[in-house]
C-alpha atoms as a PDB file:
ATOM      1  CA  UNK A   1       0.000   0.000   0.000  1.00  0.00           C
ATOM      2  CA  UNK A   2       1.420   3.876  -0.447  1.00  0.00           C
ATOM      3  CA  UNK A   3       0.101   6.755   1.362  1.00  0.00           C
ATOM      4  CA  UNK A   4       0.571  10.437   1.168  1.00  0.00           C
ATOM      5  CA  UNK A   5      -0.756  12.454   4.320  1.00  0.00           C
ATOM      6  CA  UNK A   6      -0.004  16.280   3.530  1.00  0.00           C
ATOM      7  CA  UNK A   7      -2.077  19.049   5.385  1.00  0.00           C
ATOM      8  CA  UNK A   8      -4.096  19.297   1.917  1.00  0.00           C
ATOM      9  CA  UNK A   9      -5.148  15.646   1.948  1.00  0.00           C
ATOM     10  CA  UNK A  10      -4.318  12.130   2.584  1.00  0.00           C
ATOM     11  CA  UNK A  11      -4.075   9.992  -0.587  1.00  0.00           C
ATOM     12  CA  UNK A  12      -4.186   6.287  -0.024  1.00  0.00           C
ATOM     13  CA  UNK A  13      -3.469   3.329  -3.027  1.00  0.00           C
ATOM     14  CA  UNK A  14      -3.633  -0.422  -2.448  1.00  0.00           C
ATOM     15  CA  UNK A  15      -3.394  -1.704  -5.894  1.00  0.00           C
ATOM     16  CA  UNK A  16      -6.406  -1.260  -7.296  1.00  0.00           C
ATOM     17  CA  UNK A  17      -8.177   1.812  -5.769  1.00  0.00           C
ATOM     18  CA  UNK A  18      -7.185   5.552  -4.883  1.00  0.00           C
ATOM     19  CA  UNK A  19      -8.804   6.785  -2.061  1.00  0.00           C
ATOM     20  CA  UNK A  20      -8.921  10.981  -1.841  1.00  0.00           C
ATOM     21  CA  UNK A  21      -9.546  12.389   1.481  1.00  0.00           C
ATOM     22  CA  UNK A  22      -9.380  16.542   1.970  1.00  0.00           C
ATOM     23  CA  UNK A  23      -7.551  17.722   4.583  1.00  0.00           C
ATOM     24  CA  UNK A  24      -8.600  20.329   7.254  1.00  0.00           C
ATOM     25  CA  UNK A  25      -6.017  23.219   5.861  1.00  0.00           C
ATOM     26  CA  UNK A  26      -7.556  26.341   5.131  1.00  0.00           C
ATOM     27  CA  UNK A  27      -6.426  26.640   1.614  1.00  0.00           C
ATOM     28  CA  UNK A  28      -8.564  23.364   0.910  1.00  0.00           C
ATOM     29  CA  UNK A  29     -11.465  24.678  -0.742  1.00  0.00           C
ATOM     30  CA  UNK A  30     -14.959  24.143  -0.211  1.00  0.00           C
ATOM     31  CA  UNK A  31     -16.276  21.910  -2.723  1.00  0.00           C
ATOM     32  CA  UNK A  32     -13.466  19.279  -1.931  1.00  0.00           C
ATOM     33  CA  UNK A  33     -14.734  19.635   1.878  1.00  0.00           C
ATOM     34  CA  UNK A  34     -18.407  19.204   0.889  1.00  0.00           C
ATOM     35  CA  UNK A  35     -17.826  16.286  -1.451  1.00  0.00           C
ATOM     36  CA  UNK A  36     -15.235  14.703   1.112  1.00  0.00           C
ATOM     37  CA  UNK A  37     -13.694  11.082   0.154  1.00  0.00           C
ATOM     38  CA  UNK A  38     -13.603   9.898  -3.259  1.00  0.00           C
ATOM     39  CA  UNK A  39     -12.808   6.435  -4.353  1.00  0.00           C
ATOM     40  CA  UNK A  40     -11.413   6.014  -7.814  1.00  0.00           C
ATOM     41  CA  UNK A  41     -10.798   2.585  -9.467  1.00  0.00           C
ATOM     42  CA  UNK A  42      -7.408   2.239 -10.897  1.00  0.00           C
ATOM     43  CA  UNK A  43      -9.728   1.538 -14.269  1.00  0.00           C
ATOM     44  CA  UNK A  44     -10.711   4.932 -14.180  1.00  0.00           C
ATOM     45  CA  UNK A  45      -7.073   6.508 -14.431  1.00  0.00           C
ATOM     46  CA  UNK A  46      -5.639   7.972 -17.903  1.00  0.00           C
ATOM     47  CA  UNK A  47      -2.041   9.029 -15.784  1.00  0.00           C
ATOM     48  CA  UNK A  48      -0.782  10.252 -13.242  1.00  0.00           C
ATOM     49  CA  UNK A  49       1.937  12.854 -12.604  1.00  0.00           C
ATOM     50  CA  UNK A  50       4.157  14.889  -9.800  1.00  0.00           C
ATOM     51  CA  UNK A  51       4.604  18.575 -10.472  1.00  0.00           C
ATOM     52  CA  UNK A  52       8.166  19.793  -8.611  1.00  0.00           C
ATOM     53  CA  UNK A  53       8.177  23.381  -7.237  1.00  0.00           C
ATOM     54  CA  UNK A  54      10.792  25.489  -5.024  1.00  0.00           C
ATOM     55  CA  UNK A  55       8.177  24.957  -2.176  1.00  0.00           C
ATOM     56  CA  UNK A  56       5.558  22.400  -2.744  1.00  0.00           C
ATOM     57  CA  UNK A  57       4.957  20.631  -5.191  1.00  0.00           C
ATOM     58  CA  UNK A  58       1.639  19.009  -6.868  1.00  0.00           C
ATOM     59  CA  UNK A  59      -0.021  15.682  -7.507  1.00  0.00           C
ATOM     60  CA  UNK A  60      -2.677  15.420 -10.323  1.00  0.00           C
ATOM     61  CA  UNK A  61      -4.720  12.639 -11.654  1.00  0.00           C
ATOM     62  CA  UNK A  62      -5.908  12.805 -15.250  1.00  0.00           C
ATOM     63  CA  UNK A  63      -9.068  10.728 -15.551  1.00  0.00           C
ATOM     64  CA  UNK A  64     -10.230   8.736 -18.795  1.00  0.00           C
ATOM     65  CA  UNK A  65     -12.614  10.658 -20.640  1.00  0.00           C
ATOM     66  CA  UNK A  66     -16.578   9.837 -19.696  1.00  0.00           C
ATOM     67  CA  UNK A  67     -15.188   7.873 -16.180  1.00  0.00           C
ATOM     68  CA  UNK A  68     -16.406  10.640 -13.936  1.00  0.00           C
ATOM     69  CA  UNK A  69     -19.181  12.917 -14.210  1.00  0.00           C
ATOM     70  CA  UNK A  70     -17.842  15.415 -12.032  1.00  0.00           C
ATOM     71  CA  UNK A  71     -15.141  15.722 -14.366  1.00  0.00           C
ATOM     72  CA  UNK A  72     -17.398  15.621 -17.611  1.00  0.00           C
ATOM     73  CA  UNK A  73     -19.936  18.609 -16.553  1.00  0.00           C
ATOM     74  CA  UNK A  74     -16.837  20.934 -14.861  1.00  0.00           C
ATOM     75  CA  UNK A  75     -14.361  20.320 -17.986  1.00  0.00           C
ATOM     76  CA  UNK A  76     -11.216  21.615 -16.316  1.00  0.00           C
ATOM     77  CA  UNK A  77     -12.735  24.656 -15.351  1.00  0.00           C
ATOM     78  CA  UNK A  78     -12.351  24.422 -11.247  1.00  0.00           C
ATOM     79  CA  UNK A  79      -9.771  26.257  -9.665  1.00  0.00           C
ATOM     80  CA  UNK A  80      -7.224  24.236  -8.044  1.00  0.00           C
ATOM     81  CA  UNK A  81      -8.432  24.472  -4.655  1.00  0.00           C
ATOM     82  CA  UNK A  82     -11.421  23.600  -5.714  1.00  0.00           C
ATOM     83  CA  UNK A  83     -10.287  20.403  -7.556  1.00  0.00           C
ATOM     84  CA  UNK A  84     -10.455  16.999  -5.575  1.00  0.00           C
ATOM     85  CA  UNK A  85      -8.304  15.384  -8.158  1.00  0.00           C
ATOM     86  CA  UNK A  86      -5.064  17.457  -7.431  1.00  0.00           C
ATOM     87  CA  UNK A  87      -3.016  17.565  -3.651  1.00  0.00           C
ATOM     88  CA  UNK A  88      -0.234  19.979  -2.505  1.00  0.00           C
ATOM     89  CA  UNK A  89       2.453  18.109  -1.349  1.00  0.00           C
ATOM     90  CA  UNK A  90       5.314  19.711   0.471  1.00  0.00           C
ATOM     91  CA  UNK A  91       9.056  20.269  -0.332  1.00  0.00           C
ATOM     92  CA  UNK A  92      10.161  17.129   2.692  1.00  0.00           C
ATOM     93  CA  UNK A  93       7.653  14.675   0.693  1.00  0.00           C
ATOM     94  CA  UNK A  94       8.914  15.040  -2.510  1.00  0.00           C
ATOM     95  CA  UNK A  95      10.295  11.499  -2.322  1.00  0.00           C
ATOM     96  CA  UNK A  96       7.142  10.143  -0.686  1.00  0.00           C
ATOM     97  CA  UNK A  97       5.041  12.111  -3.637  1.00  0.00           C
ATOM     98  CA  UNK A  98       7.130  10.305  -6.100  1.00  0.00           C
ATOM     99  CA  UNK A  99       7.412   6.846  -4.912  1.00  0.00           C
ATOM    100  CA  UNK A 100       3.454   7.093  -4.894  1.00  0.00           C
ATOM    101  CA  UNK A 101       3.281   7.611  -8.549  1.00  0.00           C
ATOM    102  CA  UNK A 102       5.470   4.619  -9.279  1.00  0.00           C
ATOM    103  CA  UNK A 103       3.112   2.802  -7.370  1.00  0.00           C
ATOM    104  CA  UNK A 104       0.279   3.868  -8.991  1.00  0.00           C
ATOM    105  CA  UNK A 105       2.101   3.873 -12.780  1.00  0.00           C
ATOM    106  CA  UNK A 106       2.655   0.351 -12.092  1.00  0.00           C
ATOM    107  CA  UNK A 107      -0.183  -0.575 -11.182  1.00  0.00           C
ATOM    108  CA  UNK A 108      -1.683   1.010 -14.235  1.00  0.00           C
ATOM    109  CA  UNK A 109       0.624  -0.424 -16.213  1.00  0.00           C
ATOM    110  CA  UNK A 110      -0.176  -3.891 -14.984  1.00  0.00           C
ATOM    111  CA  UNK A 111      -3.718  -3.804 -15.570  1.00  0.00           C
ATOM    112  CA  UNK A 112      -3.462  -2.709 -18.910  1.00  0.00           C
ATOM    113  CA  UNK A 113      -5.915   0.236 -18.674  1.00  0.00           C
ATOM    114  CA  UNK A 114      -7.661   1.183 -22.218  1.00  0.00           C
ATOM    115  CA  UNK A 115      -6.969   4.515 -23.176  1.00  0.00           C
ATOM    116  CA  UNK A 116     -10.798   4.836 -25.207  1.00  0.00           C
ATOM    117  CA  UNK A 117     -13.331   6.811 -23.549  1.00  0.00           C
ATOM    118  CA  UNK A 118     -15.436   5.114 -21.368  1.00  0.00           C
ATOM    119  CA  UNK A 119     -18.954   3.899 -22.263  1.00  0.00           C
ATOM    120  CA  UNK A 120     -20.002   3.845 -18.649  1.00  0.00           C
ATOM    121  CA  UNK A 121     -18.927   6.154 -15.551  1.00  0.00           C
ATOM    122  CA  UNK A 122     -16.666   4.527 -13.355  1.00  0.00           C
ATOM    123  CA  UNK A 123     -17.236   6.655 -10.396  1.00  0.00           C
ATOM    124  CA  UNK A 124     -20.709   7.059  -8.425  1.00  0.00           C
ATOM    125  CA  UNK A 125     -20.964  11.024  -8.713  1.00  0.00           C
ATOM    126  CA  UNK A 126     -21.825  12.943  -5.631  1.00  0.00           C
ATOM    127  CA  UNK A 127     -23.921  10.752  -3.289  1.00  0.00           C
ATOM    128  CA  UNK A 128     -27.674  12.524  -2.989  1.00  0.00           C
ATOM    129  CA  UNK A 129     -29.818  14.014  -1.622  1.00  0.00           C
ATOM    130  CA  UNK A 130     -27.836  17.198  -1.854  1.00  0.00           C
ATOM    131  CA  UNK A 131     -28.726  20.779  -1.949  1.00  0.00           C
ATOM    132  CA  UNK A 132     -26.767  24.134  -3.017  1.00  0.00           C
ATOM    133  CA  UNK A 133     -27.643  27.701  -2.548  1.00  0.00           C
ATOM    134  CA  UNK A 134     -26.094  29.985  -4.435  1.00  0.00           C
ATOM    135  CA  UNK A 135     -26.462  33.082  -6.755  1.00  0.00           C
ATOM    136  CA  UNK A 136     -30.182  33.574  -7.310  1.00  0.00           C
ATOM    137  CA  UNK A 137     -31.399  30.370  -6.142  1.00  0.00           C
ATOM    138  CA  UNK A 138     -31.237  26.996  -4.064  1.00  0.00           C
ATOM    139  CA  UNK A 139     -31.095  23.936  -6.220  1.00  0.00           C
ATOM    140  CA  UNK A 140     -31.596  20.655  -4.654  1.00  0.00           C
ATOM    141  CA  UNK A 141     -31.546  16.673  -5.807  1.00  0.00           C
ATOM    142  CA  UNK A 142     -32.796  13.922  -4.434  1.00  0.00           C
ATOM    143  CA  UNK A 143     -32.054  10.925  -7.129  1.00  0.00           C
ATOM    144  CA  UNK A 144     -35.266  11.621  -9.078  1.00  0.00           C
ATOM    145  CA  UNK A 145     -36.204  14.834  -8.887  1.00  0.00           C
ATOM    146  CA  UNK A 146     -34.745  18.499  -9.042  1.00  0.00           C
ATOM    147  CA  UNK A 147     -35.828  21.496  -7.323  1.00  0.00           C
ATOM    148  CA  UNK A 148     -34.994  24.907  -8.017  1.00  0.00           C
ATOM    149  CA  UNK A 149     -36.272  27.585  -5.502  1.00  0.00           C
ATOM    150  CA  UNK A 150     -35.727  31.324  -6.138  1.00  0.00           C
ATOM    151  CA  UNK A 151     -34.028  33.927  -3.542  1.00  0.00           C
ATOM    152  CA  UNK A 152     -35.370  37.243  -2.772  1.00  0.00           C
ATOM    153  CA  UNK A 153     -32.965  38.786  -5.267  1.00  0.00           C
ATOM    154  CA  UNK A 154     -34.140  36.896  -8.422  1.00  0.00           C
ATOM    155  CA  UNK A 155     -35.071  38.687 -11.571  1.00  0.00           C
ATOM    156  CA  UNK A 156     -38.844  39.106 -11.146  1.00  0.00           C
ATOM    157  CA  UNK A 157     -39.475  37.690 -14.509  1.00  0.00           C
ATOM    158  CA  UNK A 158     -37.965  34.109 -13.470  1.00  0.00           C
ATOM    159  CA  UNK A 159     -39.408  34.006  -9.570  1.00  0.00           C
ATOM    160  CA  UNK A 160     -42.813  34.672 -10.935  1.00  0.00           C
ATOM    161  CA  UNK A 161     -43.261  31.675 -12.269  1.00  0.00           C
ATOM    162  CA  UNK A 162     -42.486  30.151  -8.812  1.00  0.00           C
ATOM    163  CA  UNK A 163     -40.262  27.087  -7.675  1.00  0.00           C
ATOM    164  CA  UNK A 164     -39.360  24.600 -10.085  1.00  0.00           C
ATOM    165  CA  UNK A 165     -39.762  20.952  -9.851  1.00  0.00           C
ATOM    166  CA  UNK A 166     -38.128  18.635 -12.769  1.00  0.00           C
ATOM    167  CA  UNK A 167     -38.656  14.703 -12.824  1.00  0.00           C
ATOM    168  CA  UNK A 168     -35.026  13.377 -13.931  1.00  0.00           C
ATOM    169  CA  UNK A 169     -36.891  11.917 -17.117  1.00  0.00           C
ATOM    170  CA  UNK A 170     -37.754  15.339 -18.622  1.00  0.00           C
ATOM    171  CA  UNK A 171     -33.945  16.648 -17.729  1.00  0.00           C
ATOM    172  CA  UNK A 172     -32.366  16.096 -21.516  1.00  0.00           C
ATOM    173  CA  UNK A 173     -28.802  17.268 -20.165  1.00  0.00           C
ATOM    174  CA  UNK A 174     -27.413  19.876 -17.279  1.00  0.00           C
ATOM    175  CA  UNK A 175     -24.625  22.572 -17.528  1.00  0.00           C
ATOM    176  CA  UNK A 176     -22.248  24.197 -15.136  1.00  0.00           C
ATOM    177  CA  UNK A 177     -20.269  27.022 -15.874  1.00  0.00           C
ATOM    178  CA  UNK A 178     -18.593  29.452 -13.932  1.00  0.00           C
ATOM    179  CA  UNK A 179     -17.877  33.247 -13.582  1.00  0.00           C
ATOM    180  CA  UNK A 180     -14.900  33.954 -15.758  1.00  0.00           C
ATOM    181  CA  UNK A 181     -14.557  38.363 -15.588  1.00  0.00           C
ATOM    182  CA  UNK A 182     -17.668  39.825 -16.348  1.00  0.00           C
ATOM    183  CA  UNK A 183     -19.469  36.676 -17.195  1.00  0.00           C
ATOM    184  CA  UNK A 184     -21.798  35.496 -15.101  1.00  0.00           C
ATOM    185  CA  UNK A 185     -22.113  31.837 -14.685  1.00  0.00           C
ATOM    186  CA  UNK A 186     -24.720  29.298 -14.334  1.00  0.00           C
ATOM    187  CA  UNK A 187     -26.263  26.160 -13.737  1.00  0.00           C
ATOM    188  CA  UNK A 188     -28.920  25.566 -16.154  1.00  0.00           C
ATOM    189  CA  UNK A 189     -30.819  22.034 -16.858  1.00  0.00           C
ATOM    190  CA  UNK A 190     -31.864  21.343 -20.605  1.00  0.00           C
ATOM    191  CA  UNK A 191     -35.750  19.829 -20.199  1.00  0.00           C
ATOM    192  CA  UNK A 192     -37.886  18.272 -23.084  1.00  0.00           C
ATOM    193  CA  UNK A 193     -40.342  19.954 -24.397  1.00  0.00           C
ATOM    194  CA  UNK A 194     -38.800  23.432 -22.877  1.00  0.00           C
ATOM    195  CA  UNK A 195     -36.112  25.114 -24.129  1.00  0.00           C
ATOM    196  CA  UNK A 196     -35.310  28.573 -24.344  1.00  0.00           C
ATOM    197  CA  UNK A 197     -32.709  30.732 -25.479  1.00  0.00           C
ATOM    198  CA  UNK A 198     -33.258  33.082 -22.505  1.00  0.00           C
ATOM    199  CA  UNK A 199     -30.135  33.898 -20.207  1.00  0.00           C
ATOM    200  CA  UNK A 200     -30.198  32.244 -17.326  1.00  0.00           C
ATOM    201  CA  UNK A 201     -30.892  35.454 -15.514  1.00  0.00           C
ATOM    202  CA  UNK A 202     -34.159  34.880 -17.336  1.00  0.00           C
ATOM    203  CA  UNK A 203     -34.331  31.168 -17.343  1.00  0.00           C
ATOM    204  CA  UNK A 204     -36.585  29.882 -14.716  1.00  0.00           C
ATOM    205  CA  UNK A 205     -34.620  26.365 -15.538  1.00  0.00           C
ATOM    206  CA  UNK A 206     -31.311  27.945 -14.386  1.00  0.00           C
ATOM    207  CA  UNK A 207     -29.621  29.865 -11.701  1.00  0.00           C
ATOM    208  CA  UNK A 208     -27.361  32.215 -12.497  1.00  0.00           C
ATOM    209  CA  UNK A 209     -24.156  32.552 -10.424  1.00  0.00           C
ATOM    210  CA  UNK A 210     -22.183  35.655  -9.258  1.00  0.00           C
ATOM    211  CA  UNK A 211     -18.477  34.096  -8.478  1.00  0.00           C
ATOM    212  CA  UNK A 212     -19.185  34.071  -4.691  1.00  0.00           C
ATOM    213  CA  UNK A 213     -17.362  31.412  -2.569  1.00  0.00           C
ATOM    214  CA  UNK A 214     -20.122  28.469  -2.747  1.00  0.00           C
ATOM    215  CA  UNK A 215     -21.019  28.811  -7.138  1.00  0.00           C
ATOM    216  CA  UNK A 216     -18.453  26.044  -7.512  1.00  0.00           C
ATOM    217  CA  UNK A 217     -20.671  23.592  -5.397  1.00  0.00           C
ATOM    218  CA  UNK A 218     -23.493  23.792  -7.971  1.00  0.00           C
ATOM    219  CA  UNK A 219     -21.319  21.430  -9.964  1.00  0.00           C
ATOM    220  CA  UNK A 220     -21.882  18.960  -7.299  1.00  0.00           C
ATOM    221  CA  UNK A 221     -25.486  19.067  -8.342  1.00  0.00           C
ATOM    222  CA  UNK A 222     -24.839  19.136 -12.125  1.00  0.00           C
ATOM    223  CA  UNK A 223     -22.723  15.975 -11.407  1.00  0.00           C
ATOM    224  CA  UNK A 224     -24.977  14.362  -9.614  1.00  0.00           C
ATOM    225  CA  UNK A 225     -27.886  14.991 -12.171  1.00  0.00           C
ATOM    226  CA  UNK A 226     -25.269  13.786 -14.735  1.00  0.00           C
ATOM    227  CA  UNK A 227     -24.223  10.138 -13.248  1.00  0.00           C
ATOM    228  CA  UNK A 228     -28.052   9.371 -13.373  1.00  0.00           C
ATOM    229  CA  UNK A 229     -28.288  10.247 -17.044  1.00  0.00           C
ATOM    230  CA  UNK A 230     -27.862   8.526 -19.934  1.00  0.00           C
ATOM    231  CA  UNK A 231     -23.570   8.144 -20.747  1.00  0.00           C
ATOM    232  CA  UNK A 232     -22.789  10.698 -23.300  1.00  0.00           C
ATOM    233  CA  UNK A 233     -21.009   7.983 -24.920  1.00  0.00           C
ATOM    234  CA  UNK A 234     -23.841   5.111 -25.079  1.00  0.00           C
ATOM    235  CA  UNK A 235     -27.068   4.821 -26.851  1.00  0.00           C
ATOM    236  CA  UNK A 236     -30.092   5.227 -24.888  1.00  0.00           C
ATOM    237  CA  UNK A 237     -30.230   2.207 -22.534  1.00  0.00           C
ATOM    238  CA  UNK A 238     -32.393   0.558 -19.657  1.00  0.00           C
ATOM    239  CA  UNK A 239     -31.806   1.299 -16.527  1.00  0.00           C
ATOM    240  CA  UNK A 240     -29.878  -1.538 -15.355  1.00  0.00           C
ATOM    241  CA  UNK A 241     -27.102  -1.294 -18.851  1.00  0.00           C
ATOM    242  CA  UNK A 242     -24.609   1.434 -16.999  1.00  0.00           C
ATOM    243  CA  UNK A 243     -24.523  -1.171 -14.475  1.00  0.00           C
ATOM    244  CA  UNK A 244     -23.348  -4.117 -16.800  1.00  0.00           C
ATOM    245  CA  UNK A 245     -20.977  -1.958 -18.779  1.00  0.00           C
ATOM    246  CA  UNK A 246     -19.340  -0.742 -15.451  1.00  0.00           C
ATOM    247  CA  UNK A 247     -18.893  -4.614 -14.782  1.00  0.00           C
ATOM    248  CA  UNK A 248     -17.937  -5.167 -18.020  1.00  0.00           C
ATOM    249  CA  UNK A 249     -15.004  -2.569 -17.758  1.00  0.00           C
ATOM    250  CA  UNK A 250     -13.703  -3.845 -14.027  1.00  0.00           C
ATOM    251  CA  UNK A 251     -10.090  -5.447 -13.735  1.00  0.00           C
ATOM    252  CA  UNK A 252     -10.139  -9.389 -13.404  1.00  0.00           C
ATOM    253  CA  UNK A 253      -9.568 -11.088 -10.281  1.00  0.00           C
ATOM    254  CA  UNK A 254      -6.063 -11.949 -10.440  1.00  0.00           C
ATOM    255  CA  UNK A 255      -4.890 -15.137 -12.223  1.00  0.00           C
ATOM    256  CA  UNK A 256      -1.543 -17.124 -12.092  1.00  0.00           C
ATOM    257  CA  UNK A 257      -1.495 -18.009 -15.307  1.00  0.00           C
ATOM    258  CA  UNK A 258      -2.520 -14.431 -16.225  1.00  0.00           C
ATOM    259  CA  UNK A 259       0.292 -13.002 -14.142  1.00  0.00           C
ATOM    260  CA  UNK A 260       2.808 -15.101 -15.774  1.00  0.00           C
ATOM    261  CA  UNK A 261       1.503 -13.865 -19.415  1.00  0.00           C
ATOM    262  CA  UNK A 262       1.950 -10.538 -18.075  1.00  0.00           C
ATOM    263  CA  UNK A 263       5.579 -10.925 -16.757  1.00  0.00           C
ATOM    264  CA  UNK A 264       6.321 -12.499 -20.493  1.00  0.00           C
ATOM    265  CA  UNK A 265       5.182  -9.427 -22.103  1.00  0.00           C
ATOM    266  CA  UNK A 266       6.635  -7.329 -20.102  1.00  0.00           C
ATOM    267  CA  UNK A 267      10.031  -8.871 -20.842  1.00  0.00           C
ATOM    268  CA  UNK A 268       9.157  -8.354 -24.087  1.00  0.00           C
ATOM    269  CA  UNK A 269       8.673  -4.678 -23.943  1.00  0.00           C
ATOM    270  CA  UNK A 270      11.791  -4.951 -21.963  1.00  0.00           C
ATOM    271  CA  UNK A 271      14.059  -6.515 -24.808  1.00  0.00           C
ATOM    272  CA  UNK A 272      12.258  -4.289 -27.336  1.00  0.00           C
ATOM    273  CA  UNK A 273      13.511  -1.080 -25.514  1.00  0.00           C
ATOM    274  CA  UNK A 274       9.845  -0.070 -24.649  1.00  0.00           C
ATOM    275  CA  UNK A 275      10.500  -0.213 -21.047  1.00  0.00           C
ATOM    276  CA  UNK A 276      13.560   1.344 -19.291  1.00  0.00           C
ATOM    277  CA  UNK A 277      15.978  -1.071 -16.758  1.00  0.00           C
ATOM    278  CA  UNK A 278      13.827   0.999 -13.606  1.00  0.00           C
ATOM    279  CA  UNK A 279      10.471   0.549 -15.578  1.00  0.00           C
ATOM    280  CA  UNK A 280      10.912  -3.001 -16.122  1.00  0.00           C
ATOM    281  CA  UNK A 281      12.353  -3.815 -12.622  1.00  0.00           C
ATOM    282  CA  UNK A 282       9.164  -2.185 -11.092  1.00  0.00           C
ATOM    283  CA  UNK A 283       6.693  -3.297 -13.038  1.00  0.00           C
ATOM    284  CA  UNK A 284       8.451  -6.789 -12.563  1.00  0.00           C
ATOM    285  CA  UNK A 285       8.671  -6.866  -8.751  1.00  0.00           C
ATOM    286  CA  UNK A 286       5.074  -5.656  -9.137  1.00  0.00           C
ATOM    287  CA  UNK A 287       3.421  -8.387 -10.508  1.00  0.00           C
ATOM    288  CA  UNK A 288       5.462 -11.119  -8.230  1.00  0.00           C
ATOM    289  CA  UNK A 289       4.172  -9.497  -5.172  1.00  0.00           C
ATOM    290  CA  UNK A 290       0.752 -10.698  -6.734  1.00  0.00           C
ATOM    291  CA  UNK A 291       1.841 -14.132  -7.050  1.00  0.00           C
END
């Protein structure tokens, strides 16, 4: 197992899941407090990398496209406080920082992650009920239905026609964006048999956010909405097909016979100068600790 405990988060790996926990430090911000320990499947990982500065320096994860909906409806746009995919690490861990990547490389390498997009998120989303005021409203989910309720500074046009309540089968898709200058941002659900091209100032399916402190946590709801939607990536399905492709796409229980197919390929990247002398020694002593 390798573990990284930093002031900005403890970051645990025992072969085949990371575990994320936020730390208490006051530069942690507040949507990795509110969505507290994530669990991501080693299945789920596109790479993982160690950023060196003169005073701390940074883990990331980079996530396979479609694994996460968190990631899918934010799109890189979180500030790095904000993101629960990235920890601060300081100057004395450096070595600790980068014998966990090895760890987690190998790993990786081991269980020969695809590098497609995924057909079927990988991660739960934000665990529900959950509710979010913020700019001009409160928006709330509990797992079938949303509800958006409008604060006393709403445009008058939008709280007139009172608070909102969509069924998760009429929501067609949902969109966060945030402030960025003078641009307001927004969290606005797409519903059948309803669209507008109205702001969402306007939009009495949105909320419109002002970059306060708590606008980032209405991505919590937009991924939330998202994980119980249809994958981006897959035709329209039953209810119970994101369940069998997320089976479909989990590691296999390890196998001798497997393990020693594995070691023979890896020599062979070995002797075809694919893999460096360190990269092949790890990835080696990896897989006989599995035997």
């Amino acid at each position: 197992m390798a573990e990284i405990i930093q002031r900005d988060g403890t970051w645990t790996f025992d072969g085949d899941t990371l575990r994320l926990v936020p730390g208490h430090d006051k530069n942690v911000g507040l949507l990795r407090k509110t969505l507290g320990e994530l669990e991501v499947p080693v299945q789920a990982l596109a790479g993982i990398s160690f950023e060196h500065g003169k005073k701390q320096g940074r883990l990331r994860l980079r996530l396979r496209e479609g694994s996460d909906p968190l990631t899918h409806v934010t799109g890189g746009k979180l500030a790095d406080s904000a993101d629960p995919y990235q920890l601060t690490v300081e100057s004395d861990r450096y070595g600790v920082a980068e014998y966990f990547v090895d760890e987690v490389r190998n790993a990786h390498l081991l269980e020969q992650v695809p590098t497609d997009p995924c057909t079927a998120y990988l991660l739960a989303g934000p665990p529900v009920p959950i509710s979010v005021s913020a700019g001009d409203g409160t928006a709330s989910f509990d797992g079938e239905r949303v509800r958006l309720e409008w604060k006393w500074n709403t445009e008058e046009a939008k709280a007139a026609a009172g608070t909102r309540t969509l069924a998760l089968d009429d929501i067609e898709s949902v969109e966060w964006q945030p402030s960025a200058g003078l641009e307001n941002g927004y969290l606005r659900f797409k519903v059948r048999n309803s669209s507008t091209k109205a702001p969402p100032k306007y939009d009495p399916n949105a909320i419109e956010l002002w970059g306060f402190k708590k606008d980032p946590l209405m991505s919590l709801i937009a991924a939330a909405v998202q994980a119980r939607l249809p994958h981006p990536a897959s035709e329209p399905a039953t209810a119970d097909q994101p369940k069998a492709l997320a089976a479909a796409s989990a590691p296999p229980a390890d196998d001798h016979d497997a393990l020693l197919r594995r070691l023979r390929e890896l020599g062979e990247l070995y002797q075809a100068g694919i893999l460096t002398d360190d990269e092949f020694t790890m990835a080696k002593q990896a897989v006989l600790r599995r035997m």
